[in-house]
N, C-alpha and C. Protein backbone atom coordinates (compact mmCIF):
# COMPACT_ATOMS: atom_id res chain seq x y z
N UNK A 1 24.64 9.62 -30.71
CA UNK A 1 23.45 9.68 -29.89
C UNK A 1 23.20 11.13 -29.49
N UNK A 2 21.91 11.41 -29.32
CA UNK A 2 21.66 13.21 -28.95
C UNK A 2 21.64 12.94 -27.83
N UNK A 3 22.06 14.39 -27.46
CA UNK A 3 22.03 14.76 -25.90
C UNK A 3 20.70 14.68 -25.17
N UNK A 4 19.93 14.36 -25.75
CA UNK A 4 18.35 13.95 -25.22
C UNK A 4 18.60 12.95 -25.00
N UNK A 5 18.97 11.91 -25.59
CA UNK A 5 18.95 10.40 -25.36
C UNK A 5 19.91 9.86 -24.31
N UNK A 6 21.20 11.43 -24.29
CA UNK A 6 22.19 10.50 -23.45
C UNK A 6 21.41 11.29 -21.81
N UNK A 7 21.13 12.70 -21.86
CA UNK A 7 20.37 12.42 -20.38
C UNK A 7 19.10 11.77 -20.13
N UNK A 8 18.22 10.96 -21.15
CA UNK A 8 17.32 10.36 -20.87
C UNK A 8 17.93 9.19 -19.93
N UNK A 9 18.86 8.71 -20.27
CA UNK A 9 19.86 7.05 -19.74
C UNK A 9 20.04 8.06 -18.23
N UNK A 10 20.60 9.07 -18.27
CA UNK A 10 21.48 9.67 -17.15
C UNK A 10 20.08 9.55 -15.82
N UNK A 11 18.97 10.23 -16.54
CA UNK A 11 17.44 10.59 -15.73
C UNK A 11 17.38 8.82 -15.10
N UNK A 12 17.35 7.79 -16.06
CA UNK A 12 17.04 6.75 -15.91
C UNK A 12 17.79 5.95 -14.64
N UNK A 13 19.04 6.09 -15.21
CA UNK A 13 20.69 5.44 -14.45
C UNK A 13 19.99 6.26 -12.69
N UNK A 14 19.85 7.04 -12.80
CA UNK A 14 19.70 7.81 -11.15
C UNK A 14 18.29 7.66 -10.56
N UNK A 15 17.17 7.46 -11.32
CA UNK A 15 16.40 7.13 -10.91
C UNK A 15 15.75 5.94 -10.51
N UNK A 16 16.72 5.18 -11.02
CA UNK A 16 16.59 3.23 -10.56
C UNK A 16 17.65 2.78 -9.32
N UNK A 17 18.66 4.18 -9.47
CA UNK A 17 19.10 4.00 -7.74
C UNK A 17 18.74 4.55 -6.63
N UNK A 18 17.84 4.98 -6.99
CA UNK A 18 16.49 5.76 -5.76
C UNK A 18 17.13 7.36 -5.67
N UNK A 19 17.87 8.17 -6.64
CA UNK A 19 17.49 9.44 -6.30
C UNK A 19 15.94 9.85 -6.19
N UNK A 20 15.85 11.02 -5.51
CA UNK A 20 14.69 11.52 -6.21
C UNK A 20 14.46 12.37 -7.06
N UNK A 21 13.42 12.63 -7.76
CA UNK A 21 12.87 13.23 -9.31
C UNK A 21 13.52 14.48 -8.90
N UNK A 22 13.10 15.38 -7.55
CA UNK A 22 13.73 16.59 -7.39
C UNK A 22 14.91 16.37 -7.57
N UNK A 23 16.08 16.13 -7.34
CA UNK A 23 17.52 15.82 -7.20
C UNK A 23 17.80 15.91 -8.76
N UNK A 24 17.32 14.66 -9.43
CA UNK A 24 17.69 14.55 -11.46
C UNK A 24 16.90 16.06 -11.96
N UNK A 25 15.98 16.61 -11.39
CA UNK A 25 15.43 17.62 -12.16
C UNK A 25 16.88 19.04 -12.02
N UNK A 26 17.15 19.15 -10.52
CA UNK A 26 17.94 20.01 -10.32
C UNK A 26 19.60 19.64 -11.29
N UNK A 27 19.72 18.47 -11.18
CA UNK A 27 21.28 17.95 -11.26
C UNK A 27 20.77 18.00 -12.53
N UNK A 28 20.26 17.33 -13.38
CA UNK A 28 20.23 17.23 -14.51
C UNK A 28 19.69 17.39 -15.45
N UNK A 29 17.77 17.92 -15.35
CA UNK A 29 17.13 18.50 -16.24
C UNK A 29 17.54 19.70 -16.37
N UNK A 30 17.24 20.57 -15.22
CA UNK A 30 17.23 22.27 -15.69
C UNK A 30 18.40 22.40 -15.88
N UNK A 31 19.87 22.27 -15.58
CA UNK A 31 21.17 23.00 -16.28
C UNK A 31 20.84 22.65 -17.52
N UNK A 32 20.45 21.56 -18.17
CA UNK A 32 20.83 21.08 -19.84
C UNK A 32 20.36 22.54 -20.28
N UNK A 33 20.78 22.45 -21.71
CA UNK A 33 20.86 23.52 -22.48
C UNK A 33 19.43 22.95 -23.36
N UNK A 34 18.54 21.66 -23.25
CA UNK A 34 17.26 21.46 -23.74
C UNK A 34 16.50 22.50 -24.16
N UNK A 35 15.73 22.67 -25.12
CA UNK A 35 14.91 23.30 -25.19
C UNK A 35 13.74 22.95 -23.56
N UNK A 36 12.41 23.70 -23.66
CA UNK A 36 11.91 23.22 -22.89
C UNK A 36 10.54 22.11 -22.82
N UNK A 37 10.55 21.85 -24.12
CA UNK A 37 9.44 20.82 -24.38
C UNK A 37 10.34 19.71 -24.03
N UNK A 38 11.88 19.60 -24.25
CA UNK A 38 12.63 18.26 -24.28
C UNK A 38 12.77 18.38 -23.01
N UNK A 39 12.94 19.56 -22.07
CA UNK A 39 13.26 19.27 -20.52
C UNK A 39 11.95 18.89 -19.52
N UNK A 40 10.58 18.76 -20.23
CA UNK A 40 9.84 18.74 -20.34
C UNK A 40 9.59 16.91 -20.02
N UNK A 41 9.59 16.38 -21.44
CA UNK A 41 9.89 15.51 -21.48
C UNK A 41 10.81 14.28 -20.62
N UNK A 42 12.03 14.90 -20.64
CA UNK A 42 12.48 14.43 -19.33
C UNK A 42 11.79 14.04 -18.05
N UNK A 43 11.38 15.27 -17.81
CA UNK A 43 10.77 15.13 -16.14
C UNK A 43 9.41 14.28 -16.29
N UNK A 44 9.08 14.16 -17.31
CA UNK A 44 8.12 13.22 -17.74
C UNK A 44 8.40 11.83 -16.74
N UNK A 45 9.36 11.81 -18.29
CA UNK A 45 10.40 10.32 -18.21
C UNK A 45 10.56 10.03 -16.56
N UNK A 46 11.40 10.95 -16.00
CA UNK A 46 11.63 10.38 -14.43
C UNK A 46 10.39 10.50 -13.46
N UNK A 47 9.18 11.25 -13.96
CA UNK A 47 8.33 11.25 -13.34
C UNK A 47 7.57 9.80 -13.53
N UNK A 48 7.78 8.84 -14.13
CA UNK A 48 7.07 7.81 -14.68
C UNK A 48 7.97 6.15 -13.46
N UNK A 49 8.74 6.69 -13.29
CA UNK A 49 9.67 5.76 -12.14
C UNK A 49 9.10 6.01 -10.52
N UNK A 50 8.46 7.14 -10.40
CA UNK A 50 8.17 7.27 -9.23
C UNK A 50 6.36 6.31 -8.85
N UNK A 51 6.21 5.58 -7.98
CA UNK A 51 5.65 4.79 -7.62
C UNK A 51 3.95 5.52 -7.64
N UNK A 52 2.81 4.64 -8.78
CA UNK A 52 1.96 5.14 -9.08
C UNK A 52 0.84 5.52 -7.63
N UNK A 53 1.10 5.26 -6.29
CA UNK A 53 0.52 5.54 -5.75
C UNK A 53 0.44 6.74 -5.04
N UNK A 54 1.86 7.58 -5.12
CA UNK A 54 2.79 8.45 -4.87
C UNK A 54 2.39 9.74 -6.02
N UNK A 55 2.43 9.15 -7.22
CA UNK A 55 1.78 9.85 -7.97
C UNK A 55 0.35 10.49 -8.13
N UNK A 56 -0.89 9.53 -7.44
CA UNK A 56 -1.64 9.63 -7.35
C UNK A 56 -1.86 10.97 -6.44
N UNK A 57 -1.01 10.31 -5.31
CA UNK A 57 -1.29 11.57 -4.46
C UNK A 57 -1.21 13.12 -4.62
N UNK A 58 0.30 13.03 -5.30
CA UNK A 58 0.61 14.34 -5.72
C UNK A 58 -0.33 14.93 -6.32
N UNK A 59 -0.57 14.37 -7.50
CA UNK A 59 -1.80 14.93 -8.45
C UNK A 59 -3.01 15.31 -7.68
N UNK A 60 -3.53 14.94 -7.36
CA UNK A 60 -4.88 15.19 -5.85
C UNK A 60 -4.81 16.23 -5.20
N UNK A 61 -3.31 16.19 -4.62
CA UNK A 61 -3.17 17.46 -4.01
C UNK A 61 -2.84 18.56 -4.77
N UNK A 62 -2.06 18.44 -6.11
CA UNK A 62 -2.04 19.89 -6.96
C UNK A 62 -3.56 20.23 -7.09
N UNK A 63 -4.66 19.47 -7.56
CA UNK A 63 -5.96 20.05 -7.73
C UNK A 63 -6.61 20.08 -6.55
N UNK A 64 -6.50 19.45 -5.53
CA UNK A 64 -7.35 20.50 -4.03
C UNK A 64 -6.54 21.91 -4.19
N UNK A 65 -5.63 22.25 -4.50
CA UNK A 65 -4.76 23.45 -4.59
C UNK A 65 -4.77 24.40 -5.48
N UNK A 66 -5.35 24.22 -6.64
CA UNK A 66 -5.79 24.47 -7.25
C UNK A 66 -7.51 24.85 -7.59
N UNK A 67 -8.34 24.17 -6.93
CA UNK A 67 -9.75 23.92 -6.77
C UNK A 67 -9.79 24.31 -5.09
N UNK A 68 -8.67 25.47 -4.49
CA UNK A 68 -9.30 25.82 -3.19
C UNK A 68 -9.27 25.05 -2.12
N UNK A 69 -9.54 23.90 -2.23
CA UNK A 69 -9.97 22.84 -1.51
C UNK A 69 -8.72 23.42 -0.45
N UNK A 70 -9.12 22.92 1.02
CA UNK A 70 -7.45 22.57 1.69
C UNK A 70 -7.14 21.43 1.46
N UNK A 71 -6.04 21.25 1.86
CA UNK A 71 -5.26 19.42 1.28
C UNK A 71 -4.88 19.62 2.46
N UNK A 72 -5.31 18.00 2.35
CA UNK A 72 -5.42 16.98 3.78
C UNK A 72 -4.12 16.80 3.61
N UNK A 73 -3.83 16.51 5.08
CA UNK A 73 -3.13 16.05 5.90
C UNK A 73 -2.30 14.52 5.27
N UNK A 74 -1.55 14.22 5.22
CA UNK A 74 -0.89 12.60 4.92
C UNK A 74 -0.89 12.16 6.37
N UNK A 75 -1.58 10.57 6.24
CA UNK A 75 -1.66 10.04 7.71
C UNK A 75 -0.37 9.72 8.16
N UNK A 76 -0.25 10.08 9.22
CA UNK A 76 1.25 9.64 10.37
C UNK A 76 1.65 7.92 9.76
N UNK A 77 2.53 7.65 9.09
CA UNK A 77 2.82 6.12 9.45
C UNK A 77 2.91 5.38 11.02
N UNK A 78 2.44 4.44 11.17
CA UNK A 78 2.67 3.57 12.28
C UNK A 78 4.29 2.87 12.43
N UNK A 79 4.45 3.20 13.38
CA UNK A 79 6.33 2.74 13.74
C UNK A 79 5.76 0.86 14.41
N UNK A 80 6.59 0.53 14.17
CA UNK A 80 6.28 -0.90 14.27
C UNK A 80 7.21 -0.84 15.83
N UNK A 81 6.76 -1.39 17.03
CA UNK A 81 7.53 -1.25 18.09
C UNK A 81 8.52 -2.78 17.59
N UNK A 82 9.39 -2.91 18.15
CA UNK A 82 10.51 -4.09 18.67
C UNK A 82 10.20 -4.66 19.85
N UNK A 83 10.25 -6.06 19.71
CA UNK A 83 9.46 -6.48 21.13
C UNK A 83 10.99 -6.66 22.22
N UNK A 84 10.79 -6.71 23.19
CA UNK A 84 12.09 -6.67 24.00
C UNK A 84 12.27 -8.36 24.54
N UNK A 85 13.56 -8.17 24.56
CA UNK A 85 13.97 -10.29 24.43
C UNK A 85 14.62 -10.22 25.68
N UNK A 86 14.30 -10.96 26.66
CA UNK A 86 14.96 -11.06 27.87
C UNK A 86 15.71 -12.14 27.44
N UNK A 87 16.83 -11.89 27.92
CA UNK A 87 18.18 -13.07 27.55
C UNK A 87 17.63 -14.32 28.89
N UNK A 88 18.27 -15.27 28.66
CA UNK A 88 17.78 -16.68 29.02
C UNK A 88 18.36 -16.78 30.70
């Protein structure tokens, strides 16, 4: 098996246990000795595990960044309060 195929599994194996893409890119794309269309490729590959809405965003914001624009803000999530239980 080529060494493409065995860190494609490696990109894969870490990215289905919730590393993130930064983490496999550092740990494991850029040291390889890949050319760079194959390291390329890779980050493809693990870029394709990360959740298409997540993706969406990113992309949006490289081109407001690109196109000048400022890039908005990501809205605050809402914390869900805990309701308080008076014992009996």
């Amino acid at each position: 098996m080529s060494t493409l195929k065995q860190l494609q599994r490696d990109v894969a194996v870490r990215m289905r246990r919730g590393d993130t893409l930064a983490s496999v890119e550092a740990d494991v794309i850029d040291p390889s000795a890949l050319s760079d269309a194959e390291k390329s490729a890779l980050w493809l590959y693990g870029w394709s595990f990360v959740d298409w809405r997540r993706q969406r965003r990113e992309a949006m914001a490289h081109i407001d960044v690109l196109a000048g624009s400022p890039v908005p803000k990501r809205p605050r999530r809402k914390h869900l309060r805990l309701a308080e239980v008076s014992s009996p």
